[in-house]
Each structure stands twice: as structure tokens, then as C-alpha cells.
C-alpha atoms as a PDB file:
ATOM      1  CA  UNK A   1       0.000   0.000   0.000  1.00  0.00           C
ATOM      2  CA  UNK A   2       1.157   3.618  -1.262  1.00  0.00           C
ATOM      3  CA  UNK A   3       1.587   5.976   1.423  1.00  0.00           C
ATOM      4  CA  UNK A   4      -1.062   8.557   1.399  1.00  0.00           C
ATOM      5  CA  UNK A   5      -0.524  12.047   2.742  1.00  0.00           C
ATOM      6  CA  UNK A   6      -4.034  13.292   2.705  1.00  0.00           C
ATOM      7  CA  UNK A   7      -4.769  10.388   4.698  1.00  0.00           C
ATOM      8  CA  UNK A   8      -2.367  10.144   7.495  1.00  0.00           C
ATOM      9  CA  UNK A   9      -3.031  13.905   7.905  1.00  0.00           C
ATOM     10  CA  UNK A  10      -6.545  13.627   8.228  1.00  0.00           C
ATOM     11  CA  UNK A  11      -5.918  10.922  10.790  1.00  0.00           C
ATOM     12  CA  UNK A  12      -3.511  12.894  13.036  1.00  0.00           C
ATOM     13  CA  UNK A  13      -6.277  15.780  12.644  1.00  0.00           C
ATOM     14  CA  UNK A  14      -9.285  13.378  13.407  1.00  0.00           C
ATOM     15  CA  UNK A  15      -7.160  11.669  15.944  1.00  0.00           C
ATOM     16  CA  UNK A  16      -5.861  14.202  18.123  1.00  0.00           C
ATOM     17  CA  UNK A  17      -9.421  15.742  17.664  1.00  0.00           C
ATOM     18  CA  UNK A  18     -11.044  12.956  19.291  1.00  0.00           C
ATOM     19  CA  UNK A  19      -8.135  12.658  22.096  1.00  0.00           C
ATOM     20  CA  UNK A  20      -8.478  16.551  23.600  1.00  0.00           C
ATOM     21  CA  UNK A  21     -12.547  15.705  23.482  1.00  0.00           C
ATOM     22  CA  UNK A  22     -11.714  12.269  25.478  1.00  0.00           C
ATOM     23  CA  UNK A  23      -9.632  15.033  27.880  1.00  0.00           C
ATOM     24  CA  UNK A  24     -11.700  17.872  27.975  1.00  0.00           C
ATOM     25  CA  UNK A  25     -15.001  15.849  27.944  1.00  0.00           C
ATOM     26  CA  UNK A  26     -14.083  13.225  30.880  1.00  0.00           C
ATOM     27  CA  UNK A  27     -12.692  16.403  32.743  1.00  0.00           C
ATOM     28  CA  UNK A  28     -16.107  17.960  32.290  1.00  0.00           C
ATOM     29  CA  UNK A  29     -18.612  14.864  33.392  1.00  0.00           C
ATOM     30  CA  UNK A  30     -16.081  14.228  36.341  1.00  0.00           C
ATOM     31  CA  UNK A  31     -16.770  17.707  37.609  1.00  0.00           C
ATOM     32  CA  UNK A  32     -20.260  17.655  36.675  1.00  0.00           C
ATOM     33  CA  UNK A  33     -20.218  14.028  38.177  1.00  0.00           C
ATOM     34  CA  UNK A  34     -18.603  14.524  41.402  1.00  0.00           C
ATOM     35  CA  UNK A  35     -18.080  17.878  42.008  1.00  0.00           C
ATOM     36  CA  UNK A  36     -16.809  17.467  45.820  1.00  0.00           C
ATOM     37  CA  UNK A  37     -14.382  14.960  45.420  1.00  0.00           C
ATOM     38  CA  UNK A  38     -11.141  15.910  43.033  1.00  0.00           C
ATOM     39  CA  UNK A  39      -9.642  13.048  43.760  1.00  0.00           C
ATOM     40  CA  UNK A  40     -12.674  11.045  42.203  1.00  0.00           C
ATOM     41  CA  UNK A  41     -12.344  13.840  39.176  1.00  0.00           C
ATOM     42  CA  UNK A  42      -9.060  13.154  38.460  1.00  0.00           C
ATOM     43  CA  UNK A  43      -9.675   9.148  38.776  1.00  0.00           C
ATOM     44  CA  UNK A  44     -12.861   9.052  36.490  1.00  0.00           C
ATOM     45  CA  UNK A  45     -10.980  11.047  33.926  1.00  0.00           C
ATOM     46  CA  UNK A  46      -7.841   8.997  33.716  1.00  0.00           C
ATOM     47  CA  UNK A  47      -9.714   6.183  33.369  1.00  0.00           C
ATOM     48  CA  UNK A  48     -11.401   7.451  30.078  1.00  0.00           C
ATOM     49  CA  UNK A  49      -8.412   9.612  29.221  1.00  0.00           C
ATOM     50  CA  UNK A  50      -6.425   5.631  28.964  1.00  0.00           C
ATOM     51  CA  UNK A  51      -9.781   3.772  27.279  1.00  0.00           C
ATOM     52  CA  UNK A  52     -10.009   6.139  24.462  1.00  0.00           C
ATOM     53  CA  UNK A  53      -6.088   6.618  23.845  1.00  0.00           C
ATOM     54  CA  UNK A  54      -5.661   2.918  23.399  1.00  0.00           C
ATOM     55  CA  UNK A  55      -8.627   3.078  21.204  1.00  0.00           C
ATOM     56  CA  UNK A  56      -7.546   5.673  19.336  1.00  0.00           C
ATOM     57  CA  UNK A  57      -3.936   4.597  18.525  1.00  0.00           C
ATOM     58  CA  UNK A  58      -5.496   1.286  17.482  1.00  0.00           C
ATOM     59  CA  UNK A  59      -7.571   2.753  15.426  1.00  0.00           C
ATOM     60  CA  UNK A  60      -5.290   5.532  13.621  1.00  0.00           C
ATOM     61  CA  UNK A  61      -1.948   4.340  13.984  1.00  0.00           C
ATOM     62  CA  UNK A  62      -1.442   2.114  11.178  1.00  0.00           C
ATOM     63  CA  UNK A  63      -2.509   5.102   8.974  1.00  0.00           C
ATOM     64  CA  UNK A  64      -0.504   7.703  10.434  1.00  0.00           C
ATOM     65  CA  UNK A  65       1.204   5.865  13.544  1.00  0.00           C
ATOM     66  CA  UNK A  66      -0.848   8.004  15.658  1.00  0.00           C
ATOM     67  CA  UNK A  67       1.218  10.316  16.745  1.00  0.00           C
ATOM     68  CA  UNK A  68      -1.071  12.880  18.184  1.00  0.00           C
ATOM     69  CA  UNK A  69       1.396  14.852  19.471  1.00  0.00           C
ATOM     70  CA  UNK A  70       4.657  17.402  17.748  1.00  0.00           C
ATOM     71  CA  UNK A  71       7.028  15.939  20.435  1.00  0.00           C
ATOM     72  CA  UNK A  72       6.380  12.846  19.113  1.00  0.00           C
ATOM     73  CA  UNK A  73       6.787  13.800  15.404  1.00  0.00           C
ATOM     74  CA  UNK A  74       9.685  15.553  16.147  1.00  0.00           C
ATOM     75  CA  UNK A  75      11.810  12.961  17.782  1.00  0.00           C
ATOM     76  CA  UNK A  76      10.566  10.609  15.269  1.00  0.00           C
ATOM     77  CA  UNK A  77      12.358  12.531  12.266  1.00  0.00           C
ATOM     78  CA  UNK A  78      15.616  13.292  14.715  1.00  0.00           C
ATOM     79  CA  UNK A  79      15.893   9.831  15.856  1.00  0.00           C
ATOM     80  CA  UNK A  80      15.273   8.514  11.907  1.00  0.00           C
ATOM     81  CA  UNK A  81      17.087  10.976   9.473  1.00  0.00           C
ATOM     82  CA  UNK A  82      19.927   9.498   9.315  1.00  0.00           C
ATOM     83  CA  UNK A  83      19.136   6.387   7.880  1.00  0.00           C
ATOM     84  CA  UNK A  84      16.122   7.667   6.109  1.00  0.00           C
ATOM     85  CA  UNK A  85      13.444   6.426   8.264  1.00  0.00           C
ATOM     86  CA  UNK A  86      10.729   7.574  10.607  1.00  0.00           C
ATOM     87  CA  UNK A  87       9.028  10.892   9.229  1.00  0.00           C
ATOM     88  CA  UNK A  88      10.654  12.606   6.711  1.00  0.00           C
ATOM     89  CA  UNK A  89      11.241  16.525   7.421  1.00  0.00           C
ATOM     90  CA  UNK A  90       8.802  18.076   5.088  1.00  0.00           C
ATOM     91  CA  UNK A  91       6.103  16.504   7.146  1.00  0.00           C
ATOM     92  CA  UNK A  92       6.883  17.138  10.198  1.00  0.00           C
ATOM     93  CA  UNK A  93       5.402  20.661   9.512  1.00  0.00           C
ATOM     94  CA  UNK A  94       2.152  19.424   8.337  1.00  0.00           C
ATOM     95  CA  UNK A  95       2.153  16.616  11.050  1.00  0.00           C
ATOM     96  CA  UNK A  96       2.251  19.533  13.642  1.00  0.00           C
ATOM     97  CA  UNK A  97      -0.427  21.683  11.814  1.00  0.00           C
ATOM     98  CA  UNK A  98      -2.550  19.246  11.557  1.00  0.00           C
ATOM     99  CA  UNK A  99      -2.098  18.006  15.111  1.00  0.00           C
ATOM    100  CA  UNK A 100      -2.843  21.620  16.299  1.00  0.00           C
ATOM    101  CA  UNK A 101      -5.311  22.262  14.153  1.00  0.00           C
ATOM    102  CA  UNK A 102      -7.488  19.152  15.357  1.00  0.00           C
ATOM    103  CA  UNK A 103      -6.321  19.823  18.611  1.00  0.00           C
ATOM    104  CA  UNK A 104      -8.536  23.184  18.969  1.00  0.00           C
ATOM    105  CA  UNK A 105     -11.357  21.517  16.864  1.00  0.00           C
ATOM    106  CA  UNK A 106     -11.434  19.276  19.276  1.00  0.00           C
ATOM    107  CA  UNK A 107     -11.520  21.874  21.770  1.00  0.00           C
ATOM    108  CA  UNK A 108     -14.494  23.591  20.243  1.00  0.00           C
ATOM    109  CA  UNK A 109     -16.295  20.196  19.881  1.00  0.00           C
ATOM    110  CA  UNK A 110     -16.211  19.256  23.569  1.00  0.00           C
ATOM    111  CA  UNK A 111     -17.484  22.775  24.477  1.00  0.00           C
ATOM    112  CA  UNK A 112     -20.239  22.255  22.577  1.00  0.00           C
ATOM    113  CA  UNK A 113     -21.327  19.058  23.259  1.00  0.00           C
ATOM    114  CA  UNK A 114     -21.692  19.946  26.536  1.00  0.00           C
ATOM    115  CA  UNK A 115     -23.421  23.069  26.109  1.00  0.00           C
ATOM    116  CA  UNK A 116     -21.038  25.589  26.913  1.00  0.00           C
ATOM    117  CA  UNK A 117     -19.320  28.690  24.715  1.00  0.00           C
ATOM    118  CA  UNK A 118     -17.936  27.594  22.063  1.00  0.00           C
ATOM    119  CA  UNK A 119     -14.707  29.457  22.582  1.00  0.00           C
ATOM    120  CA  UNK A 120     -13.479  30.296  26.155  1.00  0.00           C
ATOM    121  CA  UNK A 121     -10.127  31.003  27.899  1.00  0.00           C
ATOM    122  CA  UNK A 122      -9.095  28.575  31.097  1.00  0.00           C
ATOM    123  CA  UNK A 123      -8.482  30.908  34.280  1.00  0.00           C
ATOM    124  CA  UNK A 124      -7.275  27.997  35.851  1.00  0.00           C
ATOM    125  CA  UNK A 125      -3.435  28.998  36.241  1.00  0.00           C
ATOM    126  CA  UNK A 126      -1.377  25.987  37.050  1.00  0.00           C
ATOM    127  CA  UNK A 127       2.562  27.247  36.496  1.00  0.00           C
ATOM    128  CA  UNK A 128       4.632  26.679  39.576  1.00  0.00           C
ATOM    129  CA  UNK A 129       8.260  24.721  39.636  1.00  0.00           C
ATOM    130  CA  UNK A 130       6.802  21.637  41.248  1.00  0.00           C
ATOM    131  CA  UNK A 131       4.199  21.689  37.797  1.00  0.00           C
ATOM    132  CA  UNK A 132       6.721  22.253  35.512  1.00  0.00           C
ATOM    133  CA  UNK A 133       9.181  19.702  37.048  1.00  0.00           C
ATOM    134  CA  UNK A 134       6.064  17.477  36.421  1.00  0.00           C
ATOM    135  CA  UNK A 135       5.914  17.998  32.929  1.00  0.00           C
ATOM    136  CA  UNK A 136       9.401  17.560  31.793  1.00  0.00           C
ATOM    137  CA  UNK A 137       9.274  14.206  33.844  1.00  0.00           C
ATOM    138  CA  UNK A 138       6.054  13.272  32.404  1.00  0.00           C
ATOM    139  CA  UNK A 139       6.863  14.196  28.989  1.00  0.00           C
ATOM    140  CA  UNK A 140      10.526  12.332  29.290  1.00  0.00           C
ATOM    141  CA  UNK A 141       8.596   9.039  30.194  1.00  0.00           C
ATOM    142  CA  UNK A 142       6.006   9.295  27.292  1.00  0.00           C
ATOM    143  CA  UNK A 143       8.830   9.534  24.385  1.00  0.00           C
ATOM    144  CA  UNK A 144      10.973   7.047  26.418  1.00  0.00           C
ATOM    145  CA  UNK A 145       8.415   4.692  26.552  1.00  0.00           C
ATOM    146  CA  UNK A 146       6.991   5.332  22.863  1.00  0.00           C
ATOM    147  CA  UNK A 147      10.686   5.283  21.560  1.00  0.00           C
ATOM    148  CA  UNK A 148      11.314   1.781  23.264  1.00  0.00           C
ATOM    149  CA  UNK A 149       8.106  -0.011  22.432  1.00  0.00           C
ATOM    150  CA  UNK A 150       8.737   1.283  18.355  1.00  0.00           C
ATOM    151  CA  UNK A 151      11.470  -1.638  18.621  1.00  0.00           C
ATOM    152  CA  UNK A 152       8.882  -3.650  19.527  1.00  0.00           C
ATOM    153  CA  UNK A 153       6.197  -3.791  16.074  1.00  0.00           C
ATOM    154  CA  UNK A 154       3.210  -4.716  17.692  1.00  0.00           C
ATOM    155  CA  UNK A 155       0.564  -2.189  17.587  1.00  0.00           C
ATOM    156  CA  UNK A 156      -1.580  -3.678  20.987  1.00  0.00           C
ATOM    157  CA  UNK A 157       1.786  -3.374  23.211  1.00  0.00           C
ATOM    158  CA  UNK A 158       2.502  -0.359  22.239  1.00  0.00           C
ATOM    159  CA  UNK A 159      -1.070   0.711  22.827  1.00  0.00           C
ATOM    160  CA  UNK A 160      -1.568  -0.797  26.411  1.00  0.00           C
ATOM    161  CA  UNK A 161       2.069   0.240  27.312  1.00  0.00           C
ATOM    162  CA  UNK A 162       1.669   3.812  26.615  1.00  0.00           C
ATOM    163  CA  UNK A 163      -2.005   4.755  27.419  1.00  0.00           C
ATOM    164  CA  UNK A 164      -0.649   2.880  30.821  1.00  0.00           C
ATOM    165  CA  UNK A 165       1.678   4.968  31.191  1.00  0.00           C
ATOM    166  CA  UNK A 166      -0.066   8.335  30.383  1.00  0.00           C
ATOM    167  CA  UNK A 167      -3.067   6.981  33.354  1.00  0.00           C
ATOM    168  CA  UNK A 168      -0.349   6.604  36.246  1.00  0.00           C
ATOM    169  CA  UNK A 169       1.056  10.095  35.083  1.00  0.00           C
ATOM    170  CA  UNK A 170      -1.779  11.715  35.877  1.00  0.00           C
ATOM    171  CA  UNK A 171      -1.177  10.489  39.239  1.00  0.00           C
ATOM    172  CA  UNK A 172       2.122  10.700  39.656  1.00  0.00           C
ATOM    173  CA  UNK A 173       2.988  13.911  38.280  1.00  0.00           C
ATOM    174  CA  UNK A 174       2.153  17.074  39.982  1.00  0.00           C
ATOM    175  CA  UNK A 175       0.999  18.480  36.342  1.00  0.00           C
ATOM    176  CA  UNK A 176      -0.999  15.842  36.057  1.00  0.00           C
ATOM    177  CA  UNK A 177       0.847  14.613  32.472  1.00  0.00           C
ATOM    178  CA  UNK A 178      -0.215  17.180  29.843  1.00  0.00           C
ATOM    179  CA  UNK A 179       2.947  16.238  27.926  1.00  0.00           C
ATOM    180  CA  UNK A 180       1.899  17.295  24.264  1.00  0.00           C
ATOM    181  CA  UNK A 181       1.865  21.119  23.141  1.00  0.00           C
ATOM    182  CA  UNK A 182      -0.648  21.007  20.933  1.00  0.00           C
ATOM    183  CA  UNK A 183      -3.366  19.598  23.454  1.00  0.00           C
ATOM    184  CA  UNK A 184      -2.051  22.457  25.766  1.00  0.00           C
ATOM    185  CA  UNK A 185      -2.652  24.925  23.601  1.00  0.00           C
ATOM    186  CA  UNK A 186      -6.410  23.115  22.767  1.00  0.00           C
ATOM    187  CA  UNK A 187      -7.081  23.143  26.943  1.00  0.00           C
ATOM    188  CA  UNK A 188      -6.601  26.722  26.982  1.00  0.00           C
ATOM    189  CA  UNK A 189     -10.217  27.072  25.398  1.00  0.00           C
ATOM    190  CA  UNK A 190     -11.846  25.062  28.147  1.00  0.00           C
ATOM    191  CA  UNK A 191     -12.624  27.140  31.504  1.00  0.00           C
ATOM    192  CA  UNK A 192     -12.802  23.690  33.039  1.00  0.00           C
ATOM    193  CA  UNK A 193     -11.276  21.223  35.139  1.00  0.00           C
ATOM    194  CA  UNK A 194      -8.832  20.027  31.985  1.00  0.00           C
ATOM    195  CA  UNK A 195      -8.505  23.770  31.218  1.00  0.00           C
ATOM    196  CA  UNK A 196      -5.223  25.504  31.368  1.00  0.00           C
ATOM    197  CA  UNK A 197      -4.961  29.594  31.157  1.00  0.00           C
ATOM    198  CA  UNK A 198      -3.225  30.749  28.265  1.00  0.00           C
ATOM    199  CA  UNK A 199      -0.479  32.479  30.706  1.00  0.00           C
ATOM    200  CA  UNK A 200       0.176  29.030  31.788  1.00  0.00           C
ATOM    201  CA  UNK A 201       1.077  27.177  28.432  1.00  0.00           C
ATOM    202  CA  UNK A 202       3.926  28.376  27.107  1.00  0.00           C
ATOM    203  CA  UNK A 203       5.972  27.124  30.804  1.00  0.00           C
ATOM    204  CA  UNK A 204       4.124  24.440  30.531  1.00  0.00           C
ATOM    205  CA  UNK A 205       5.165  23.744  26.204  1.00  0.00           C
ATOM    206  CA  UNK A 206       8.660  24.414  27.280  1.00  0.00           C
ATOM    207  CA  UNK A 207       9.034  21.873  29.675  1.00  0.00           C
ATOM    208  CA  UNK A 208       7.895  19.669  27.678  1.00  0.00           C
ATOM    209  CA  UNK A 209      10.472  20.446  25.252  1.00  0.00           C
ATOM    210  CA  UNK A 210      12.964  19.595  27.779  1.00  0.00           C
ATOM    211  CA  UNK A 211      11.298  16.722  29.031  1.00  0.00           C
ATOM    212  CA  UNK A 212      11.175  15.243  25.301  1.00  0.00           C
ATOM    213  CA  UNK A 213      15.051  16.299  24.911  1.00  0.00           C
ATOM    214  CA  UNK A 214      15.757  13.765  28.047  1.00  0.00           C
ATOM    215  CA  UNK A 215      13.711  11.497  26.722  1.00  0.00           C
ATOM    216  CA  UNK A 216      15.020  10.620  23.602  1.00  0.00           C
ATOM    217  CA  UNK A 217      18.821  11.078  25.110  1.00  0.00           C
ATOM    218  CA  UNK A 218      18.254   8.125  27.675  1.00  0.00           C
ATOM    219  CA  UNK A 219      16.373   6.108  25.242  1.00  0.00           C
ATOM    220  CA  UNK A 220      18.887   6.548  22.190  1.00  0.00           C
ATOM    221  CA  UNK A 221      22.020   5.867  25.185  1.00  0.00           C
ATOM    222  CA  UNK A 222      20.122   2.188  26.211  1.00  0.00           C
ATOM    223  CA  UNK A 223      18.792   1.674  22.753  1.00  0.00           C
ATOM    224  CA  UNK A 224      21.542   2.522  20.096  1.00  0.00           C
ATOM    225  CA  UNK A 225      18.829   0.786  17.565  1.00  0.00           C
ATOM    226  CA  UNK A 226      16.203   3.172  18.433  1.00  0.00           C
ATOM    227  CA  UNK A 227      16.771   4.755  14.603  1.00  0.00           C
ATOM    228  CA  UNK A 228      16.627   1.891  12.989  1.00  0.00           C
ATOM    229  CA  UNK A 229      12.368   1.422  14.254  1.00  0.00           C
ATOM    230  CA  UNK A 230      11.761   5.041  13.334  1.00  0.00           C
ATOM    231  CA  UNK A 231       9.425   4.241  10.869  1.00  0.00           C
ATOM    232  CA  UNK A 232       7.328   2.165  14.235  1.00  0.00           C
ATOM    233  CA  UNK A 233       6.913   5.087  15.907  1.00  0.00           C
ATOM    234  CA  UNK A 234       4.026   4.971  17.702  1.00  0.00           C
ATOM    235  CA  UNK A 235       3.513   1.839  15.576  1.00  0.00           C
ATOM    236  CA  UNK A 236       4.105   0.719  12.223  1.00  0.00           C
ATOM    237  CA  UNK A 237       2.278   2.788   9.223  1.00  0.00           C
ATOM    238  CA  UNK A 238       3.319   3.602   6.317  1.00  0.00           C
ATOM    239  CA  UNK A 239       5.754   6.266   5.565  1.00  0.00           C
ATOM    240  CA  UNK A 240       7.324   7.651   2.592  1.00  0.00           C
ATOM    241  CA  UNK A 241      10.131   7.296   1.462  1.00  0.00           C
ATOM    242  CA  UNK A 242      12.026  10.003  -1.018  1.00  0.00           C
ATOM    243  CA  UNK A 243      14.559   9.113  -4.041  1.00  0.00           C
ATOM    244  CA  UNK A 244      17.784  11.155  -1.488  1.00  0.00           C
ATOM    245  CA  UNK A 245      16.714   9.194   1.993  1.00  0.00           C
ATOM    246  CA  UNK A 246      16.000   5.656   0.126  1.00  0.00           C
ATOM    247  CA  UNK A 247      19.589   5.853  -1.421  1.00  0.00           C
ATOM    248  CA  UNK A 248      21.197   7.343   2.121  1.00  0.00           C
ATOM    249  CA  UNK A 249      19.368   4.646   3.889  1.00  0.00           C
ATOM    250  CA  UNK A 250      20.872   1.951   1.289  1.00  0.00           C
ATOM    251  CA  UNK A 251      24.330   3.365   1.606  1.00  0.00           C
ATOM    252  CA  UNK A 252      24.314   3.449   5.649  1.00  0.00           C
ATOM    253  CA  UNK A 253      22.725  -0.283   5.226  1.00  0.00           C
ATOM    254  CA  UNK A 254      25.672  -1.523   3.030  1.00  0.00           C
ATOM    255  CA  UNK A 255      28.344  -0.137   5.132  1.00  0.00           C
END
């Protein structure tokens, strides 16, 4: 099967669309739900927050390996260049757009379906060291685990492993695992318990920037092979493959 661009964008768009609406949406019935017990919030959202991820990369990965996230895109083409694998450069760009894109329509959506402006800013400010410590270590653990499992090929692992992952960091992180920039951004529209205020993001986007820089230098030091899966990150799709990175892939392979 040909790769497809217009396809494995829509998916990352449809994709992380339906992810912030599993986020905001769950945040929204938990507080709606039980609205005197945050620790039950935060427990009935994680729960759906890890059902519909695993769904989700199921669903959409062998199309566009369900990234869902830049970070993710990102360390795919740095970890995969040279040898030609993982996602070429170009596309990184419209991976992220797209990502962000669906991101705020899913945004949008959730507000929506549950009655509320369709557009509205998060005063819930959330920026102190303890959060921001939280993201870097949540965001290191989601590419390190992502990264390791791509050695792996098989799709349900990878999908159990990681949407495990992402329901104990709600827990154990004092940020409660945002880890993805373009779902922060998204959660500033949602005055709710997922919400973040705008202030509040762009700490929150650069830690996980440095989060996904330790990530991918402790995976790449205990797995020198990481590059060679690039093209299994999250799992295996289909990725193209130009005339230069084919032929620099075939010389690195021969040598």
C-alpha cells in the first residue's frame, strides 16, 4: 500500500481531535459528576483519558502511527534521518499543523457538546516549579516509553504500554501529564477542570520540550537501535520514502 498524505493527515487531525474531546469531555462529566471529590475527578478522567487513547492509537496508527502529538513527530524525524526512516522533514510541519489544528477543533467540539461557549479562555493557572518539574518528567517518560516499544512492532503493546503509562502520570505527576503542546494549547479554550490559562502554556510547552530532549537522550544511550524502528513510531504505518533518503538509507545499510 502507497503511502497517502491526505490520509495520514486527516488521521492525526481526526485523531488528536477525538483525544483533547476524550480530555476535555471526561474532565467535564467528572466535575459535573462529582463535584466534591477531586480526587474522584481526576480518577474518572484517567480512566477514560487511557480507554479512548488505546482506542484511538489502534484505530489511527497504522494510517498515520498516531502520533497525536509534535514531540512525538519531532523525535521521530531526529531519531530517523539518518538512515532515512521515521518521518521525513517536510512533514513534520504538516504533522504539527494538523495536530494543532485538530487539537482546537477538538476543543471547540467538547465545548459544545456539553453546552457551553464555544470558545473560552481557562483561568485555571497551574505554572509553579513543582508543575513544571512534572511535565518535563512526564513528557521524558512518554517519548521514552513510545521510543522503546517502536522496537517492539506490535501495535496492541505499544497501545496498552503507553495509554498505561499516560493513566499513572496523571497520578504521579504534579501536572498531572499534559505532555503534548498542541493539546495544551487546545485546553486553553476550556474554563474547566482540563482547562489551562493561556499564561500558563507556554511554561508548561517548554518543559515539555525539555522533558522530550531527556527522553530521547536516555532512550537513544540504552537503545543505540532506536533509529533503525523510526518508521514504528508509535507503531508501524506507512511512511514515505524520497529518491535522497531511500539511497542514504541503502548506503548506511551496506556499510
Amino acid at each position: 500500500m502507497s503511502w497517502q498524505p491526505t490520509r495520514s493527515l486527516a488521521a492525526e487531525f481526526l485523531g488528536t481531535a477525538l483525544l483533547v474531546a476524550v480530555v476535555i469531555g471526561s474532565g467535564i462529566s467528572a466535575q459535573r459528576w462529582s463535584p466534591n471529590d477531586l480526587g474522584l475527578q481526576v480518577l474518572e478522567s484517567s480512566i477514560a483519558i487511557m480507554l479512548g487513547l488505546w482506542v484511538l492509537i489502534l484505530v489511527f496508527g497504522p494510517i498515520s502511527g498516531a502520533h497525536f502529538n509534535p514531540i512525538v513527530s519531532v523525535a521521530d524525524w531526529l531519531i530517523g534521518r539518518r538512515l532515512g526512516r521515521g518521518l521525513p522533514g517536510p512533514r513534520v510541519f504538516a504533522y504539527t499543523l494538523a495536530q494543532t489544528l485538530g487539537a482546537t477543533a477538538g476543543a471547540i467540539l467538547t465545548n459544545v457538546m456539553f453546552d457551553l461557549p464555544p470558545i473560552q479562555l481557562s483561568t485555571n493557572h497551574r505554572v509553579t516549579t513543582g508543575h513544571l518539574i512534572g511535565e518535563i518528567v512526564a513528557t521524558a517518560g512518554l517519548l521514552a516509553v513510545i521510543l522503546a516499544l517502536s522496537r517492539a512492532s506490535r501495535p496492541t503493546l505499544s497501545a496498552t504500554a503507553i495509554t498505561a503509562y499516560i493513566g499513572a502520570a496523571c497520578w504521579f505527576t504534579s501536572s498531572t501529564a499534559f505532555a503534548n503542546p498542541a493539546i495544551t494549547l487546545a485546553r486553553t479554550l476550556s474554563n474547566t477542570l482540563a482547562g489551562i490559562a493561556p499564561a500558563s502554556a507556554p511554561a508548561y510547552i517548554t518543559a515539555q520540550i525539555l522533558g522530550a530532549a531527556v527522553g530521547l537522550a536516555i532512550i537513544v544511550w540504552f537503545y543505540p537501535d532506536t533509529p533503525a524502528a523510526a518508521d514504528n513510531v508509535t507503531v508501524l504505518h506507512q511512511v514515505p520514502k524520497p529518491a535522497a533518503d531511500r539511497k542514504r538509507f541503502e548506503s548506511v545499510s551496506s556499510e
